[in-house]
Each structure stands twice: as C-alpha cells, then as structure tokens.
PDB file of N, CA and C in Angstrom:
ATOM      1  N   UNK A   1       0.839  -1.172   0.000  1.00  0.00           N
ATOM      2  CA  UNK A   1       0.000   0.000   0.000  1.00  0.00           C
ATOM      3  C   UNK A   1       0.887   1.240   0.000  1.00  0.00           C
ATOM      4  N   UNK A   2       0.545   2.093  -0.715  1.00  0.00           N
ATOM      5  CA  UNK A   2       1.512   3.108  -0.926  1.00  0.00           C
ATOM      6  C   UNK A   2       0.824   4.459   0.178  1.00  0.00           C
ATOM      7  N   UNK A   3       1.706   5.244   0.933  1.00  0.00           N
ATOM      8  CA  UNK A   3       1.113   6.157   1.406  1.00  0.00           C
ATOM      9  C   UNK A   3       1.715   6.903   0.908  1.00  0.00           C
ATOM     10  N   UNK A   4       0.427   8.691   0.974  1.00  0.00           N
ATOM     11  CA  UNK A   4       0.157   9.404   0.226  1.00  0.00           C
ATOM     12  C   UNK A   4      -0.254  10.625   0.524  1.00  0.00           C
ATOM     13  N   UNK A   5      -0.248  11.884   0.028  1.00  0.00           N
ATOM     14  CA  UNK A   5      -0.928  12.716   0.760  1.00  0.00           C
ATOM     15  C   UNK A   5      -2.214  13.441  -0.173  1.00  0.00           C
ATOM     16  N   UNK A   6      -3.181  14.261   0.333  1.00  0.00           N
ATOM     17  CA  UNK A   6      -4.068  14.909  -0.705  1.00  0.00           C
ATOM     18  C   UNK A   6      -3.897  16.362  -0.880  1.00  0.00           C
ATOM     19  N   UNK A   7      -2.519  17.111  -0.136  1.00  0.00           N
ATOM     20  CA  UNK A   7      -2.170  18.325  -0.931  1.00  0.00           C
ATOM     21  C   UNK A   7      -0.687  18.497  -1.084  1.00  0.00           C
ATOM     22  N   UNK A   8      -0.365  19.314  -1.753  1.00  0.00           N
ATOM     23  CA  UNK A   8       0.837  19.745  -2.005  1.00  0.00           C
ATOM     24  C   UNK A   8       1.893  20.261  -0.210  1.00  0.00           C
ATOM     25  N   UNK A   9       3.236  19.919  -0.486  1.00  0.00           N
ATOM     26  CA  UNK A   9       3.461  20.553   0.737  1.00  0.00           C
ATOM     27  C   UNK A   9       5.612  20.058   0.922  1.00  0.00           C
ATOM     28  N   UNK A  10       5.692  20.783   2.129  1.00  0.00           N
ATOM     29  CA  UNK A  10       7.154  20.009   2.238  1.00  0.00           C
ATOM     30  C   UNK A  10       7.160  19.248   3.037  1.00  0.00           C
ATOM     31  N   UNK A  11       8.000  18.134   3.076  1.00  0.00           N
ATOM     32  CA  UNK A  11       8.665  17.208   4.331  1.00  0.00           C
ATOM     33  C   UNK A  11       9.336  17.741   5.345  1.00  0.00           C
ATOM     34  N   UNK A  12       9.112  17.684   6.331  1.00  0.00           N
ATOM     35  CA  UNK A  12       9.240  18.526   7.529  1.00  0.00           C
ATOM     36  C   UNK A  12      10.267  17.289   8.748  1.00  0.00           C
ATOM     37  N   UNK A  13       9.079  16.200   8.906  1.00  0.00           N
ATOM     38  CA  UNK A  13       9.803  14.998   9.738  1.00  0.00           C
ATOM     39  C   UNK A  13       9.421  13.862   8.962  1.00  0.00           C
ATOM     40  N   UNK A  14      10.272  13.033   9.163  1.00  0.00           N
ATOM     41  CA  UNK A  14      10.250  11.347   9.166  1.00  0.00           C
ATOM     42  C   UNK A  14      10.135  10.689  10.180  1.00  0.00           C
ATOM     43  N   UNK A  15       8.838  10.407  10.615  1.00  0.00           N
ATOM     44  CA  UNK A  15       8.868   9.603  11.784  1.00  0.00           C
ATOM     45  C   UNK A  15       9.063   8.108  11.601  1.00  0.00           C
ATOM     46  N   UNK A  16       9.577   7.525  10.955  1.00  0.00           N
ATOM     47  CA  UNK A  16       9.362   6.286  11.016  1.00  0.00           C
ATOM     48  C   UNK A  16      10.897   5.583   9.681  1.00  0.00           C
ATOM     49  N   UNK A  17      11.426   4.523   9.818  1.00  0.00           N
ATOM     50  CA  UNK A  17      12.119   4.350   8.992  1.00  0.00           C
ATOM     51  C   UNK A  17      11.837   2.911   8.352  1.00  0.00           C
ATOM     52  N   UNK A  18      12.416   2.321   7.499  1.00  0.00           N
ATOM     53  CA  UNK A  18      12.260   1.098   6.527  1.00  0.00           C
ATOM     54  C   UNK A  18      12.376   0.156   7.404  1.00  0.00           C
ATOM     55  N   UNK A  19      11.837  -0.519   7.635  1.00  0.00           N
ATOM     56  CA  UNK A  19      11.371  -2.227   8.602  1.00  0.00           C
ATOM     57  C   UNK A  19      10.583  -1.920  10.059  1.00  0.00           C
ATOM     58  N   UNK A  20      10.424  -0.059  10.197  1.00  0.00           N
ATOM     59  CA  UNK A  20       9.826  -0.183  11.273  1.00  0.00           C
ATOM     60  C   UNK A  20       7.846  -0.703  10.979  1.00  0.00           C
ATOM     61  N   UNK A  21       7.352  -1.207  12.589  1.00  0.00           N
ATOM     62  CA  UNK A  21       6.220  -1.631  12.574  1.00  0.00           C
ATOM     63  C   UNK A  21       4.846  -0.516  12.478  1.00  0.00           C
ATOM     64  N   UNK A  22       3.951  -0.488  12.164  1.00  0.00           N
ATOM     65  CA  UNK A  22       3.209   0.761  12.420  1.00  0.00           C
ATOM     66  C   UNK A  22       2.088  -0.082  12.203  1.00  0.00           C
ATOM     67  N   UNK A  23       1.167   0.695  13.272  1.00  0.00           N
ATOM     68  CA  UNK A  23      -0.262   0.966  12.964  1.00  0.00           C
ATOM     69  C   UNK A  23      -1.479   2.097  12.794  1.00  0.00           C
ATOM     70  N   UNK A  24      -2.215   1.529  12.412  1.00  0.00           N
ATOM     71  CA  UNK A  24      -3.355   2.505  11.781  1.00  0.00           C
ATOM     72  C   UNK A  24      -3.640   3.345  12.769  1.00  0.00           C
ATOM     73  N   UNK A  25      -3.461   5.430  12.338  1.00  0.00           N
ATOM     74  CA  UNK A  25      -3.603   6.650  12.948  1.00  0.00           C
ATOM     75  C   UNK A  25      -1.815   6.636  13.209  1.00  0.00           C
ATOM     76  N   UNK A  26      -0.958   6.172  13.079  1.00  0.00           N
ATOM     77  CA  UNK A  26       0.248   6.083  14.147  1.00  0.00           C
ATOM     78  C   UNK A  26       0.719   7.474  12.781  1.00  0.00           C
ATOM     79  N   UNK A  27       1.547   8.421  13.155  1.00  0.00           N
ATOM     80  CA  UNK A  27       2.090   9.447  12.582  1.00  0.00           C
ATOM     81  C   UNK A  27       2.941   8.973  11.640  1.00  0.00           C
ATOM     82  N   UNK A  28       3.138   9.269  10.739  1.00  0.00           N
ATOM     83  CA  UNK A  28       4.335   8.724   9.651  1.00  0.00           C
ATOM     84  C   UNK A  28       5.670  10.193   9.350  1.00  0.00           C
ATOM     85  N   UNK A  29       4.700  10.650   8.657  1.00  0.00           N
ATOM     86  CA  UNK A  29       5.193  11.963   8.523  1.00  0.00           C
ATOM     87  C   UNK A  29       4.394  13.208   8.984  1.00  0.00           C
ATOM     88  N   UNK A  30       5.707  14.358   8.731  1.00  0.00           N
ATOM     89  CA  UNK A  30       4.752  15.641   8.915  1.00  0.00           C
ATOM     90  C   UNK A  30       4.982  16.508   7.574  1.00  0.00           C
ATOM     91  N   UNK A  31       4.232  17.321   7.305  1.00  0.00           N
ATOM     92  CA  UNK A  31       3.976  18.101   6.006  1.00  0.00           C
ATOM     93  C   UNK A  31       3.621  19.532   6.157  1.00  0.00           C
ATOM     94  N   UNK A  32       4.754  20.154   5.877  1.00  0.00           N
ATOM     95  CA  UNK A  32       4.007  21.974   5.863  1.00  0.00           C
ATOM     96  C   UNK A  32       3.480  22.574   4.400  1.00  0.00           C
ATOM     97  N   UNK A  33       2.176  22.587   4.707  1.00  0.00           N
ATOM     98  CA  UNK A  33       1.833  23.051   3.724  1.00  0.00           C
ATOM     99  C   UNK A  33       0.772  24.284   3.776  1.00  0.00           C
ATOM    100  N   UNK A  34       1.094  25.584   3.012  1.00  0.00           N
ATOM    101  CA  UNK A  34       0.091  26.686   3.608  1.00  0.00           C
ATOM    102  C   UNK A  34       0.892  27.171   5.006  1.00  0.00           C
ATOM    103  N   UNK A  35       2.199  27.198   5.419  1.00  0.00           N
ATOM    104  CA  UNK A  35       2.512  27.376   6.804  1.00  0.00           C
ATOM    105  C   UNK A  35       1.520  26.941   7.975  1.00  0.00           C
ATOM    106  N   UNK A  36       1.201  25.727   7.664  1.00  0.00           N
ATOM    107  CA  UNK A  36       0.903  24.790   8.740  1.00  0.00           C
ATOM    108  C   UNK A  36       1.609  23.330   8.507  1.00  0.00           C
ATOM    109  N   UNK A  37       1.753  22.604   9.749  1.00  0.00           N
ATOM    110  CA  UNK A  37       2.307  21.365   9.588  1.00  0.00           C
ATOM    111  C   UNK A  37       1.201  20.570   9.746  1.00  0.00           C
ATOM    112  N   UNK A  38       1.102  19.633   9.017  1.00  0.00           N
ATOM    113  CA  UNK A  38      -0.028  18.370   8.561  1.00  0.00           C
ATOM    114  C   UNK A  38       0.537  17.417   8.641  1.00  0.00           C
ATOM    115  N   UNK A  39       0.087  16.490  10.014  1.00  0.00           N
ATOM    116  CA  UNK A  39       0.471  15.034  10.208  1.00  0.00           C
ATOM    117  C   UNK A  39       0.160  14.305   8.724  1.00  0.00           C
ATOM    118  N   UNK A  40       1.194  12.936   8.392  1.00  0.00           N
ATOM    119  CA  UNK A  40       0.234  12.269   7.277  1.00  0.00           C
ATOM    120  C   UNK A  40       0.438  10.913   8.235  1.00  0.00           C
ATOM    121  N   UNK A  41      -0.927  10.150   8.462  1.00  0.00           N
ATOM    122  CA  UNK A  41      -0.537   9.216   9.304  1.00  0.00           C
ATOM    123  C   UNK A  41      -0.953   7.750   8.509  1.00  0.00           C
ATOM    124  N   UNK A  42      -0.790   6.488   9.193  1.00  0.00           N
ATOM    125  CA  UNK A  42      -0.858   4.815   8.550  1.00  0.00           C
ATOM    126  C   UNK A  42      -2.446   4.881   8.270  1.00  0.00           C
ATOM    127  N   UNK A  43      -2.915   4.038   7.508  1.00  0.00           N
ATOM    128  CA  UNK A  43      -4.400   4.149   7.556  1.00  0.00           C
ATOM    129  C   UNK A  43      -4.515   2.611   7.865  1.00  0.00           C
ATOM    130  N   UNK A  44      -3.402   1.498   7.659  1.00  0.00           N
ATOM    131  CA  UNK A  44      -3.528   0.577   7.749  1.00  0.00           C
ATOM    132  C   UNK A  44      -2.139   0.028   8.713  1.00  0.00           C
ATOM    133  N   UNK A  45      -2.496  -1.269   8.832  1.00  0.00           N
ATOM    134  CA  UNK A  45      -1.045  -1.835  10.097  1.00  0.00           C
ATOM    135  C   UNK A  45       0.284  -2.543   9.020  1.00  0.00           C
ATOM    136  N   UNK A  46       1.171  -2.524   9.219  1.00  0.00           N
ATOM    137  CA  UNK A  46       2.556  -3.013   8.300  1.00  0.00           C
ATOM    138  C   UNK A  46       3.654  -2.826   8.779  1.00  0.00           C
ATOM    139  N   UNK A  47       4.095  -3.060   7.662  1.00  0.00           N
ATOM    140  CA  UNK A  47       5.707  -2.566   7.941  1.00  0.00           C
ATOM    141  C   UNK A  47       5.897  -1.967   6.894  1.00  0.00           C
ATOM    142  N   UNK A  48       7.230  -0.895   6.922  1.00  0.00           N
ATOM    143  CA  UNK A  48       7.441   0.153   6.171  1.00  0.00           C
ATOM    144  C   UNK A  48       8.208  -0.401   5.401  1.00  0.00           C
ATOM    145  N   UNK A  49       8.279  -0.500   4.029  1.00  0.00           N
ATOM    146  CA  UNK A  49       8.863  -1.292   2.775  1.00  0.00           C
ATOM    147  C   UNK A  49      10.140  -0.478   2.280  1.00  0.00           C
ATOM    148  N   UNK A  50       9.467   0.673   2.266  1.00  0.00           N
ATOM    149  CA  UNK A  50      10.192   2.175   1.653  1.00  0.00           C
ATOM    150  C   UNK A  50       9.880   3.455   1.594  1.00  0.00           C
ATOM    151  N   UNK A  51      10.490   3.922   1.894  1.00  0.00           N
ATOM    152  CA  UNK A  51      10.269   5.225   2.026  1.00  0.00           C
ATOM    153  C   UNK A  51      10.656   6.166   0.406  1.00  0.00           C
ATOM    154  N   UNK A  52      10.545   7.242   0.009  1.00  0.00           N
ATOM    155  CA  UNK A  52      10.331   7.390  -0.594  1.00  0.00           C
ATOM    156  C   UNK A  52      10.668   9.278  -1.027  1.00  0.00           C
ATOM    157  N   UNK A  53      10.531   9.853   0.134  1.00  0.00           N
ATOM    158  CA  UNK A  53      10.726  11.196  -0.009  1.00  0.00           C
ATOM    159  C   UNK A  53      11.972  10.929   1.180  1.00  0.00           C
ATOM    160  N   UNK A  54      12.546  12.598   1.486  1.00  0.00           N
ATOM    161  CA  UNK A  54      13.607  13.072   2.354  1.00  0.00           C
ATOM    162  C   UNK A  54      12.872  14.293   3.134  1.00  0.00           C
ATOM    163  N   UNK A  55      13.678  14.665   3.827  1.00  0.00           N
ATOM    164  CA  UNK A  55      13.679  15.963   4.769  1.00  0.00           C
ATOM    165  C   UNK A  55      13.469  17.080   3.646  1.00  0.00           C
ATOM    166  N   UNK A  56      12.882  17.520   4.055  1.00  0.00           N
ATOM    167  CA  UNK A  56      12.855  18.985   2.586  1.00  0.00           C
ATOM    168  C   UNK A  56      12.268  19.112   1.292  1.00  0.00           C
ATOM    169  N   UNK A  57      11.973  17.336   1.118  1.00  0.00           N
ATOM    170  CA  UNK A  57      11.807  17.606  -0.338  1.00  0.00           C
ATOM    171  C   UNK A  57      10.177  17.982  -0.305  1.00  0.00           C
ATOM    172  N   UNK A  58       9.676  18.758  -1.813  1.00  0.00           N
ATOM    173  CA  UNK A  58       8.701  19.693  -2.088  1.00  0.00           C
ATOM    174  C   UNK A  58       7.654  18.020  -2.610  1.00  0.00           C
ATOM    175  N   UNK A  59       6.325  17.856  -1.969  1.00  0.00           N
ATOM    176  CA  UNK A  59       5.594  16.560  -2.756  1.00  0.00           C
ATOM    177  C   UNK A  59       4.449  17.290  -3.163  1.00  0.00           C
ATOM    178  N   UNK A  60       3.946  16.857  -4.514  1.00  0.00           N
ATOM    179  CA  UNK A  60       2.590  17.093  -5.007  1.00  0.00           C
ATOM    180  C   UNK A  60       1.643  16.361  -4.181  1.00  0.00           C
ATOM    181  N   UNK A  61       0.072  16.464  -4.573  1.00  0.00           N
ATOM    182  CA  UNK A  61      -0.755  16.090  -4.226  1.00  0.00           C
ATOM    183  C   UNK A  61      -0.953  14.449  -4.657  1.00  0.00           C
ATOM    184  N   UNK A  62      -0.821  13.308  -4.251  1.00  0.00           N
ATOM    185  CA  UNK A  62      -0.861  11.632  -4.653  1.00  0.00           C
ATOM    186  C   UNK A  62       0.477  11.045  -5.030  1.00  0.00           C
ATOM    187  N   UNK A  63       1.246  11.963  -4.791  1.00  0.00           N
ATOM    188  CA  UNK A  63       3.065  11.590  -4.316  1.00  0.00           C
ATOM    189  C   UNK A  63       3.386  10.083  -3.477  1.00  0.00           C
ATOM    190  N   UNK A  64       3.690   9.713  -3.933  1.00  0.00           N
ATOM    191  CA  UNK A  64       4.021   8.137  -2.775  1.00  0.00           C
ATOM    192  C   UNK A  64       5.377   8.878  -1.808  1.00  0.00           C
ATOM    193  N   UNK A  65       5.051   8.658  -0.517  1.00  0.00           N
ATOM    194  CA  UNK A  65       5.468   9.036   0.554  1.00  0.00           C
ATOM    195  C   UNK A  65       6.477   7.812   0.957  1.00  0.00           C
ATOM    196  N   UNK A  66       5.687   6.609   0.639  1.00  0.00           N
ATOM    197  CA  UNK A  66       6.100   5.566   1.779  1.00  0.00           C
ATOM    198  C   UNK A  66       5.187   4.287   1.325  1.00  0.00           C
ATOM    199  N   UNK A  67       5.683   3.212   1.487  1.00  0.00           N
ATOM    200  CA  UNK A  67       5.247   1.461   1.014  1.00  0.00           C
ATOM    201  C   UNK A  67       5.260   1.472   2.143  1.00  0.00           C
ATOM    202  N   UNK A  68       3.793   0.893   2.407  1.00  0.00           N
ATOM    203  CA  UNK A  68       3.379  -0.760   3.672  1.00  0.00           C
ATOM    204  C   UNK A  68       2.810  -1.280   3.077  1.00  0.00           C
ATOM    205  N   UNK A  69       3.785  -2.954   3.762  1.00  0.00           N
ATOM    206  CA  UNK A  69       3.344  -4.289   3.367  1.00  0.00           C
ATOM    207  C   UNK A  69       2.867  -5.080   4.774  1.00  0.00           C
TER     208      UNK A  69
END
C-alpha cells in the first residue's frame, strides 16, 4: 500500500524508517503546507517497505510518501 498525501506541501519529519512496525492513525510523517504542519498518518497496520521522499523535499498532491506491506 503506498502512502500518500491529498495536498501539495514540504517534508518537515520522518517519523518512522524502513522495517519499522506501524499501525493505523500512528504518525508517519509531517507536512508543511500553507505554513501549517499536517500530520500524514498509517491508515492501515505493516511494515514500512520504503520510504520514498527526504527531509525537505517539495511533494505534489498523490506523491508516494512511503510502502506498507
């Protein structure tokens, strides 16, 4: 499952790295967008496959953030 976000924005934090466990609501990333920061959180339980963005970088709106399997 690919996570994703529904607006434009920057990478702010990485909470989470490749083999960690997560579950559904758990924070993944954070996103400033509009000078606010926007949690993007798991919608489902996994493990993190890959990540996909960095610290800083600028994501469109349906950007893959991050793989759980």
């Amino acid at each position: 499952m690919q996570v994703s976000t529904d607006w434009a924005g920057m990478v702010r934090e990485i909470h989470v790295a490749v083999g960690d466990a997560v579950v559904p609501q758990q924070e993944l990333f954070t996103l400033e967008s509009m000078k606010m920061l926007q949690p993007i959180v798991a919608t489902s339980a996994g493990q993190i496959t890959a990540i996909h963005v960095a610290i800083d970088d600028f994501v469109d709106p349906g950007a893959p953030l991050a793989t759980i399997e």
